[in-house]
C-alpha atoms as a PDB file:
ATOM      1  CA  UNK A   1     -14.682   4.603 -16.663  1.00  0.00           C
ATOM      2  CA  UNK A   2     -13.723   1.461 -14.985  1.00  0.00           C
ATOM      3  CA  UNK A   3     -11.825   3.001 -12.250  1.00  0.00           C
ATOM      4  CA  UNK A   4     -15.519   4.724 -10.992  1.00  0.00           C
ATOM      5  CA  UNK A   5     -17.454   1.629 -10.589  1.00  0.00           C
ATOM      6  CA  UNK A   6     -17.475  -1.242  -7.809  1.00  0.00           C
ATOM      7  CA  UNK A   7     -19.001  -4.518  -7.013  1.00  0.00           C
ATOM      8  CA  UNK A   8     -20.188  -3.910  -3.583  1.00  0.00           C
ATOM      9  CA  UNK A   9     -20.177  -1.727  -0.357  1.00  0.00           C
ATOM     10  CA  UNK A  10     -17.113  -3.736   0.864  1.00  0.00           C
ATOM     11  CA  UNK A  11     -15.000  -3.469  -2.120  1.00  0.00           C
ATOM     12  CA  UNK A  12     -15.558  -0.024  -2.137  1.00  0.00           C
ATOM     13  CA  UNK A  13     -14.690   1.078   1.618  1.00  0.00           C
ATOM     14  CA  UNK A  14     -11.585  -1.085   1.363  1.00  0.00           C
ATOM     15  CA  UNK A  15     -10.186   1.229  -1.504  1.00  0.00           C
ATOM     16  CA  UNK A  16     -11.241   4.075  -0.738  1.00  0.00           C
ATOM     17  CA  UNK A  17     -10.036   3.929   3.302  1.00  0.00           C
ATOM     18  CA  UNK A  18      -6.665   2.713   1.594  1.00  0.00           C
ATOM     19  CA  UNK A  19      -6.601   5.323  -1.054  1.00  0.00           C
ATOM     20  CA  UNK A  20      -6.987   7.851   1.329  1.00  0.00           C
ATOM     21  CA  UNK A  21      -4.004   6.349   3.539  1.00  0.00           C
ATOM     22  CA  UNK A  22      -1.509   5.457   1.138  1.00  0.00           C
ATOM     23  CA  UNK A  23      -2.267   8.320  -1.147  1.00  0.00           C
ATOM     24  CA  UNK A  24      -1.760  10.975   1.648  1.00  0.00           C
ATOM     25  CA  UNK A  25       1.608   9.468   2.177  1.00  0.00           C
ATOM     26  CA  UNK A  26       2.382   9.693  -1.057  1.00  0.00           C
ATOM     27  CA  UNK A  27       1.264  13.086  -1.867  1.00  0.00           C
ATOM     28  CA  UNK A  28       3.207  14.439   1.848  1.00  0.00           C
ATOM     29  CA  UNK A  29       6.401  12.700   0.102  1.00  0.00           C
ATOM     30  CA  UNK A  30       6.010  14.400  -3.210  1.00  0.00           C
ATOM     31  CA  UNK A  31       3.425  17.150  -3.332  1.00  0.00           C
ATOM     32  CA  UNK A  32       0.012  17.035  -4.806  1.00  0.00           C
ATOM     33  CA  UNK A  33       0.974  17.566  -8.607  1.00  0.00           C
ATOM     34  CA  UNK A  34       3.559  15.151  -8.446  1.00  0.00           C
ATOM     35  CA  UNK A  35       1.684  12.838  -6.783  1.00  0.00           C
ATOM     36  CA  UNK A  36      -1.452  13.163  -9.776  1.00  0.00           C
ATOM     37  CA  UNK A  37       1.101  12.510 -12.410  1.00  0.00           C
ATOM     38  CA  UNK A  38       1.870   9.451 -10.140  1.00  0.00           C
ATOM     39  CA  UNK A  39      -1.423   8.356  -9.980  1.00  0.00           C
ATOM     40  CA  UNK A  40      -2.199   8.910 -13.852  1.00  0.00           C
ATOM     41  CA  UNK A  41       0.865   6.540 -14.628  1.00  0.00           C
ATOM     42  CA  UNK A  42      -0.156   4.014 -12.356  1.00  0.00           C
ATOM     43  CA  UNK A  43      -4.079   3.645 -13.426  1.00  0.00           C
ATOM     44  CA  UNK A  44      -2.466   3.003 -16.564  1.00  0.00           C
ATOM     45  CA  UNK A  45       0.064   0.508 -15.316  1.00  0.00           C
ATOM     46  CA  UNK A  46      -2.212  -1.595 -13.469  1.00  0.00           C
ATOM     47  CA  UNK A  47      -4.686  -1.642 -16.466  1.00  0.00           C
ATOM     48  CA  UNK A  48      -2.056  -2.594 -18.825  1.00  0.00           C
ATOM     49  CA  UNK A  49      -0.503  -4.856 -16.372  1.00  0.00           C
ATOM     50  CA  UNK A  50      -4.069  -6.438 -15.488  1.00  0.00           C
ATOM     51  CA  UNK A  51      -4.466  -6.983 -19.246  1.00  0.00           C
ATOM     52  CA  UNK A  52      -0.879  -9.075 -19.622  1.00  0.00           C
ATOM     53  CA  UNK A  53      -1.665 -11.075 -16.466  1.00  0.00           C
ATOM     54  CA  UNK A  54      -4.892 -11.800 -17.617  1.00  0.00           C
ATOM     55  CA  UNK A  55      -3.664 -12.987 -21.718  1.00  0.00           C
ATOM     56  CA  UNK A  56      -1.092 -15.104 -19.953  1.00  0.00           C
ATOM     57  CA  UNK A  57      -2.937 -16.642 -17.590  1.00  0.00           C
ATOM     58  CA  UNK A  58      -5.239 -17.446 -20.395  1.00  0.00           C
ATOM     59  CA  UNK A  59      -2.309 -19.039 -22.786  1.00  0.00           C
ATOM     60  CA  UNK A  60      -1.095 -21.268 -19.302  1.00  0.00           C
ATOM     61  CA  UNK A  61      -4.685 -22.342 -18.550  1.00  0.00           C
ATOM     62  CA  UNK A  62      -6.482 -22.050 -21.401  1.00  0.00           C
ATOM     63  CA  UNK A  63      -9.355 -20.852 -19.030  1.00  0.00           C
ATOM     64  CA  UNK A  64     -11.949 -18.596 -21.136  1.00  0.00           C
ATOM     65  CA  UNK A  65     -12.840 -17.032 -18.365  1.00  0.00           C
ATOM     66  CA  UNK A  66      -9.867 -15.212 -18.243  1.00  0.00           C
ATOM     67  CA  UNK A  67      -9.953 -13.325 -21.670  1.00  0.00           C
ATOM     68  CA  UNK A  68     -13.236 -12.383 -20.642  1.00  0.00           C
ATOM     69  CA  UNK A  69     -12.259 -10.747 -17.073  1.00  0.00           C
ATOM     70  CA  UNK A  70     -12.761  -7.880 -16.810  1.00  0.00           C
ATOM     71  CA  UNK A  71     -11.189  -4.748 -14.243  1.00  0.00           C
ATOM     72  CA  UNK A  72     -13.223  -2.752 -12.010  1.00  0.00           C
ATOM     73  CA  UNK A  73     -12.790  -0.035  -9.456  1.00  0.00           C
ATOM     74  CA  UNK A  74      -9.454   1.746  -8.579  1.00  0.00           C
ATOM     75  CA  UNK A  75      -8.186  -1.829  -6.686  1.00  0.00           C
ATOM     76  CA  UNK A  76      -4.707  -1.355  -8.854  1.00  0.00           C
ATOM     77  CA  UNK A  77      -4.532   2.208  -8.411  1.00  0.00           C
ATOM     78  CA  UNK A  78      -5.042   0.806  -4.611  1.00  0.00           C
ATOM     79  CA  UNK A  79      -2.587  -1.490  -4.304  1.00  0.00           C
ATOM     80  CA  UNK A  80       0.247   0.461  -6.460  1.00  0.00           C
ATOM     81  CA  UNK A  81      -0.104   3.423  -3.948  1.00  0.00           C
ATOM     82  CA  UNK A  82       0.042   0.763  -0.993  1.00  0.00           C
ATOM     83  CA  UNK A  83       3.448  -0.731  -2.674  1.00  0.00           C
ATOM     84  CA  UNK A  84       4.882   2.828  -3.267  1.00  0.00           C
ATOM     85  CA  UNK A  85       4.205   4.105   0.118  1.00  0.00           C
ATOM     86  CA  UNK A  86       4.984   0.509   2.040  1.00  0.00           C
ATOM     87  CA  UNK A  87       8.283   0.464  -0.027  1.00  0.00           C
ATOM     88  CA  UNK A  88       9.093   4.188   1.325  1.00  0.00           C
ATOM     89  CA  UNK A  89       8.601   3.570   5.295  1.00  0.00           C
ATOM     90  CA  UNK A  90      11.665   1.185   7.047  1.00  0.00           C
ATOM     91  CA  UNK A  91      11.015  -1.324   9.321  1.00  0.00           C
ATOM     92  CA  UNK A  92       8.190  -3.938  10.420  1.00  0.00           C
ATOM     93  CA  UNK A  93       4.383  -3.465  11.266  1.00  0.00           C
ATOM     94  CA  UNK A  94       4.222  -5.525  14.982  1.00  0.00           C
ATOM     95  CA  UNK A  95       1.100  -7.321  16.208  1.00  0.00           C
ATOM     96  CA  UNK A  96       0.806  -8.154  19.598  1.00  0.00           C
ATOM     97  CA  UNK A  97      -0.707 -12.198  19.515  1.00  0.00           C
ATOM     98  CA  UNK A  98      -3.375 -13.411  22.309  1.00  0.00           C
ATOM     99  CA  UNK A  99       0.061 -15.510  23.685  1.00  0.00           C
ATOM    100  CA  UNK A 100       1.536 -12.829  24.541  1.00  0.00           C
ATOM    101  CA  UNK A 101       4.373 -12.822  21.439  1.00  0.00           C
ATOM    102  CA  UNK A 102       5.067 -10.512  18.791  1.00  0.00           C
ATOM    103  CA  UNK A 103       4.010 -11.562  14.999  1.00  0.00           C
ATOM    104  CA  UNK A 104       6.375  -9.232  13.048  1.00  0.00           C
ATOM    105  CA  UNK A 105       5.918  -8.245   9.060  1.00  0.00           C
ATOM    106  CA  UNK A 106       8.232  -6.309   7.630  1.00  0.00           C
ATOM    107  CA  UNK A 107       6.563  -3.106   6.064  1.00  0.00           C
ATOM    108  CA  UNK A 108       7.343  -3.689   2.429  1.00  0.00           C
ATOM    109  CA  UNK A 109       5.541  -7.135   2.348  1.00  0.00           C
ATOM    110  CA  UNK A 110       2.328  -5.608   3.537  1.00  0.00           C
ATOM    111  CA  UNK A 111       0.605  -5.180   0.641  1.00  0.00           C
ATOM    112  CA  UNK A 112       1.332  -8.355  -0.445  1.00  0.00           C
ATOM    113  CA  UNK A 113      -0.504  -9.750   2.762  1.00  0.00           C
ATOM    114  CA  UNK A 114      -3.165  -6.914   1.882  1.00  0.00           C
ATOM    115  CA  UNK A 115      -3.492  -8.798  -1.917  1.00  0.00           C
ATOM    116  CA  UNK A 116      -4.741 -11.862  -0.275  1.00  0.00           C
ATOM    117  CA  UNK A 117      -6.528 -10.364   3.208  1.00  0.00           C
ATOM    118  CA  UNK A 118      -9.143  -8.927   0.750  1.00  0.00           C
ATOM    119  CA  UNK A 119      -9.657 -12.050  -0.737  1.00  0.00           C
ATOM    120  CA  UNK A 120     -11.457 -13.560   2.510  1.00  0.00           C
ATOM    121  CA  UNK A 121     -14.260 -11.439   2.877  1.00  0.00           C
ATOM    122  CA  UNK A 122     -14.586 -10.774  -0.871  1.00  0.00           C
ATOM    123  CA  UNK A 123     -13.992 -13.443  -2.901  1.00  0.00           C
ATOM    124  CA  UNK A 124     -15.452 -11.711  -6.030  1.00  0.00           C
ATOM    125  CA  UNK A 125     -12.957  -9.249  -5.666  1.00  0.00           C
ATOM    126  CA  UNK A 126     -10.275  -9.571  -8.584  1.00  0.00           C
ATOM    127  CA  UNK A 127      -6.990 -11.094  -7.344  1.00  0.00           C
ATOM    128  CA  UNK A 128      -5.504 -10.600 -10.848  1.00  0.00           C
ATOM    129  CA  UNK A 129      -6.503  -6.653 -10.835  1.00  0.00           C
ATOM    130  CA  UNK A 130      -5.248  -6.443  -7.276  1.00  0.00           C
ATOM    131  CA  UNK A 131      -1.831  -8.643  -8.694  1.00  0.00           C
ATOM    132  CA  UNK A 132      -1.404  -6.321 -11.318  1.00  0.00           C
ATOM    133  CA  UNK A 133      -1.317  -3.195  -9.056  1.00  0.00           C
ATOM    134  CA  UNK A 134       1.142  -4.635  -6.830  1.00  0.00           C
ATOM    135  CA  UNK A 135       2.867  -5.457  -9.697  1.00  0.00           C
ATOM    136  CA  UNK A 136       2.152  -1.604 -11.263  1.00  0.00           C
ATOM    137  CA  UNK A 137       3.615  -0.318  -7.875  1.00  0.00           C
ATOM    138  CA  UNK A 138       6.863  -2.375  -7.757  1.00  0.00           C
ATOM    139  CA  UNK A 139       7.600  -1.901 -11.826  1.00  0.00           C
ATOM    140  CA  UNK A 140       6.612   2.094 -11.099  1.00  0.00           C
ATOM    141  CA  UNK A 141       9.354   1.975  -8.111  1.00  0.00           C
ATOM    142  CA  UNK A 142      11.664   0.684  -9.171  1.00  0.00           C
ATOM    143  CA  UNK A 143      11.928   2.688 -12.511  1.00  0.00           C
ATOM    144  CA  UNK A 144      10.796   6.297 -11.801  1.00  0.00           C
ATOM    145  CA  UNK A 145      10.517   6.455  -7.787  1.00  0.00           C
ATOM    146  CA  UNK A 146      13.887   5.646  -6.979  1.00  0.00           C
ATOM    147  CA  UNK A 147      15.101   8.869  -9.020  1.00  0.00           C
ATOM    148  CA  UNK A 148      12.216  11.272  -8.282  1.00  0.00           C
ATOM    149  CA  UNK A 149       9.766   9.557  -6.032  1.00  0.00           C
ATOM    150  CA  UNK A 150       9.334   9.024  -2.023  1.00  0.00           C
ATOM    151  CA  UNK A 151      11.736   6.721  -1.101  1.00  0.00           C
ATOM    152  CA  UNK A 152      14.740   8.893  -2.512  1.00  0.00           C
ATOM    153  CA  UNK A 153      13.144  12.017  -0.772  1.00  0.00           C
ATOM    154  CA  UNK A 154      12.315  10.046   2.653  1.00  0.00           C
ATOM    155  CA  UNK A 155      16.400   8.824   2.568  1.00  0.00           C
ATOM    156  CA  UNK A 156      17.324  12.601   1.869  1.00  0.00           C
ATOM    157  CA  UNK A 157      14.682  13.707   5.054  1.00  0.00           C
ATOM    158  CA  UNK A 158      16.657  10.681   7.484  1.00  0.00           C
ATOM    159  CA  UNK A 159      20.152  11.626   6.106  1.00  0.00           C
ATOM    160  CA  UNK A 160      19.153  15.336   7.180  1.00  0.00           C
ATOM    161  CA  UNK A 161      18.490  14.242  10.554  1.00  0.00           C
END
Protein backbone atom coordinates (compact mmCIF):
# COMPACT_ATOMS: atom_id res chain seq x y z
CA UNK A 1 0.00 0.00 0.00
CA UNK A 2 3.03 2.07 0.41
CA UNK A 3 3.71 2.53 -3.16
CA UNK A 4 0.02 4.66 -3.34
CA UNK A 5 0.76 7.22 -0.81
CA UNK A 6 3.03 10.51 -0.83
CA UNK A 7 4.23 13.24 1.36
CA UNK A 8 3.39 16.18 -0.67
CA UNK A 9 2.33 17.72 -4.09
CA UNK A 10 6.06 17.90 -5.05
CA UNK A 11 7.05 14.46 -4.26
CA UNK A 12 4.31 13.31 -6.11
CA UNK A 13 4.67 15.25 -9.60
CA UNK A 14 8.36 14.36 -9.53
CA UNK A 15 7.45 10.53 -9.74
CA UNK A 16 4.86 10.48 -11.50
CA UNK A 17 6.35 12.98 -14.56
CA UNK A 18 9.40 10.46 -14.26
CA UNK A 19 7.36 7.36 -14.18
CA UNK A 20 5.67 8.32 -17.09
CA UNK A 21 9.13 9.08 -18.96
CA UNK A 22 11.24 6.36 -18.01
CA UNK A 23 8.47 3.84 -17.95
CA UNK A 24 7.40 4.61 -21.61
CA UNK A 25 10.94 3.90 -22.56
CA UNK A 26 10.94 0.97 -20.98
CA UNK A 27 7.73 -0.46 -22.03
CA UNK A 28 8.70 0.80 -26.13
CA UNK A 29 11.98 -1.44 -25.41
CA UNK A 30 10.13 -4.44 -24.14
CA UNK A 31 6.38 -4.34 -24.56
CA UNK A 32 3.79 -3.66 -21.98
CA UNK A 33 3.65 -7.24 -20.30
CA UNK A 34 7.18 -7.45 -20.11
CA UNK A 35 7.59 -4.29 -18.90
CA UNK A 36 4.71 -5.08 -15.74
CA UNK A 37 6.68 -8.10 -14.81
CA UNK A 38 9.59 -5.53 -14.75
CA UNK A 39 7.95 -3.27 -12.67
CA UNK A 40 6.53 -6.03 -10.17
CA UNK A 41 10.26 -7.21 -9.62
CA UNK A 42 11.50 -3.93 -9.06
CA UNK A 43 8.77 -2.58 -6.35
CA UNK A 44 9.98 -5.51 -4.68
CA UNK A 45 13.66 -4.84 -5.11
CA UNK A 46 13.65 -1.42 -3.96
CA UNK A 47 11.51 -2.40 -0.87
CA UNK A 48 13.77 -5.14 0.03
CA UNK A 49 16.73 -3.15 -0.88
CA UNK A 50 15.32 -0.01 1.16
CA UNK A 51 14.92 -2.42 4.09
CA UNK A 52 18.90 -3.68 3.98
CA UNK A 53 20.07 -0.08 3.53
CA UNK A 54 18.07 1.00 6.19
CA UNK A 55 19.25 -2.23 9.00
CA UNK A 56 22.77 -1.35 7.98
CA UNK A 57 22.76 2.01 8.25
CA UNK A 58 21.28 1.40 11.61
CA UNK A 59 24.18 -1.25 12.78
CA UNK A 60 27.01 1.67 11.35
CA UNK A 61 25.21 4.52 13.17
CA UNK A 62 23.35 3.16 15.65
CA UNK A 63 20.75 5.93 14.70
CA UNK A 64 17.08 4.74 15.86
CA UNK A 65 15.72 6.65 13.53
CA UNK A 66 16.67 4.47 10.97
CA UNK A 67 14.91 1.16 12.06
CA UNK A 68 12.01 3.23 12.32
CA UNK A 69 12.07 4.75 8.57
CA UNK A 70 9.80 4.03 6.87
CA UNK A 71 9.15 3.88 2.58
CA UNK A 72 6.61 5.78 0.85
CA UNK A 73 5.41 6.38 -2.66
CA UNK A 74 6.75 4.60 -5.84
CA UNK A 75 10.32 6.85 -5.45
CA UNK A 76 12.26 3.24 -5.94
CA UNK A 77 10.04 2.02 -8.49
CA UNK A 78 11.09 5.73 -9.84
CA UNK A 79 14.46 5.65 -9.75
CA UNK A 80 14.94 1.77 -10.86
CA UNK A 81 13.00 2.63 -14.13
CA UNK A 82 15.27 5.88 -14.47
CA UNK A 83 18.54 3.48 -14.03
CA UNK A 84 17.11 0.84 -16.49
CA UNK A 85 16.18 3.22 -19.14
CA UNK A 86 19.42 5.75 -18.53
CA UNK A 87 21.59 2.52 -18.68
CA UNK A 88 19.83 1.60 -22.20
CA UNK A 89 20.39 5.10 -24.15
CA UNK A 90 24.45 5.83 -25.22
CA UNK A 91 25.96 8.91 -24.85
CA UNK A 92 25.80 12.26 -22.66
CA UNK A 93 22.82 14.65 -21.75
CA UNK A 94 24.56 18.38 -22.80
CA UNK A 95 23.66 21.64 -21.06
CA UNK A 96 24.43 24.70 -22.60
CA UNK A 97 26.05 27.07 -19.37
CA UNK A 98 25.28 31.04 -19.20
CA UNK A 99 29.37 31.18 -20.37
CA UNK A 100 28.74 29.97 -23.24
CA UNK A 101 30.41 26.18 -22.55
CA UNK A 102 29.02 22.87 -22.58
CA UNK A 103 28.49 20.98 -19.01
CA UNK A 104 28.39 17.34 -20.27
CA UNK A 105 26.89 14.16 -18.10
CA UNK A 106 27.08 11.10 -19.43
CA UNK A 107 23.51 9.46 -19.62
CA UNK A 108 24.02 6.56 -17.28
CA UNK A 109 25.02 8.83 -14.29
CA UNK A 110 21.80 10.74 -14.52
CA UNK A 111 19.90 9.26 -12.13
CA UNK A 112 22.43 9.37 -9.82
CA UNK A 113 22.44 13.31 -10.18
CA UNK A 114 18.48 12.84 -10.14
CA UNK A 115 19.04 10.91 -6.39
CA UNK A 116 20.40 14.05 -4.99
CA UNK A 117 18.53 16.98 -7.34
CA UNK A 118 15.35 15.87 -5.44
CA UNK A 119 16.90 16.29 -2.33
CA UNK A 120 17.01 20.28 -2.67
CA UNK A 121 13.59 21.12 -2.92
CA UNK A 122 12.43 18.18 -0.77
CA UNK A 123 14.41 17.44 1.90
CA UNK A 124 11.79 15.12 3.52
CA UNK A 125 11.99 13.11 0.63
CA UNK A 126 13.79 9.66 1.48
CA UNK A 127 17.36 9.54 0.11
CA UNK A 128 17.66 5.93 1.38
CA UNK A 129 14.28 4.84 -0.59
CA UNK A 130 15.50 6.80 -3.58
CA UNK A 131 19.29 4.88 -2.88
CA UNK A 132 17.70 1.73 -2.82
CA UNK A 133 15.94 2.11 -6.23
CA UNK A 134 18.98 3.12 -7.90
CA UNK A 135 20.43 0.41 -6.34
CA UNK A 136 17.11 -1.98 -7.37
CA UNK A 137 17.73 -0.70 -11.01
CA UNK A 138 21.50 -1.43 -11.31
CA UNK A 139 21.20 -5.07 -9.32
CA UNK A 140 17.88 -5.66 -11.79
CA UNK A 141 20.33 -4.75 -14.90
CA UNK A 142 22.75 -6.21 -14.48
CA UNK A 143 21.17 -9.69 -13.68
CA UNK A 144 18.00 -10.05 -15.83
CA UNK A 145 18.19 -6.94 -18.39
CA UNK A 146 21.29 -7.72 -19.95
CA UNK A 147 19.74 -11.21 -21.17
CA UNK A 148 16.12 -10.16 -21.80
CA UNK A 149 15.78 -6.51 -21.07
CA UNK A 150 16.32 -3.04 -23.13
CA UNK A 151 19.74 -2.63 -23.41
CA UNK A 152 20.28 -6.12 -25.21
CA UNK A 153 17.23 -5.27 -27.51
CA UNK A 154 18.39 -1.45 -28.13
CA UNK A 155 22.18 -3.10 -29.20
CA UNK A 156 20.21 -5.65 -31.48
CA UNK A 157 17.94 -2.35 -33.00
CA UNK A 158 21.73 -0.28 -33.61
CA UNK A 159 23.46 -3.50 -34.91
CA UNK A 160 20.36 -3.70 -37.42
CA UNK A 161 21.04 -0.36 -38.61
Amino acid sequence: MSHFCHLNEWHIYHNLTGFIRHAVWVEVLVGWRSALVVFLHLMVRSQILHLFINHLLYILTEDEAYSKDCFIGISGLVFAINVLSNLSMKGTWEFQLTNGRIFRIPKAAIAWGDLFLIQFPVPTSSLVGHLAGVFAGLSYQSTFFKRYGPIQQDMEIRESD
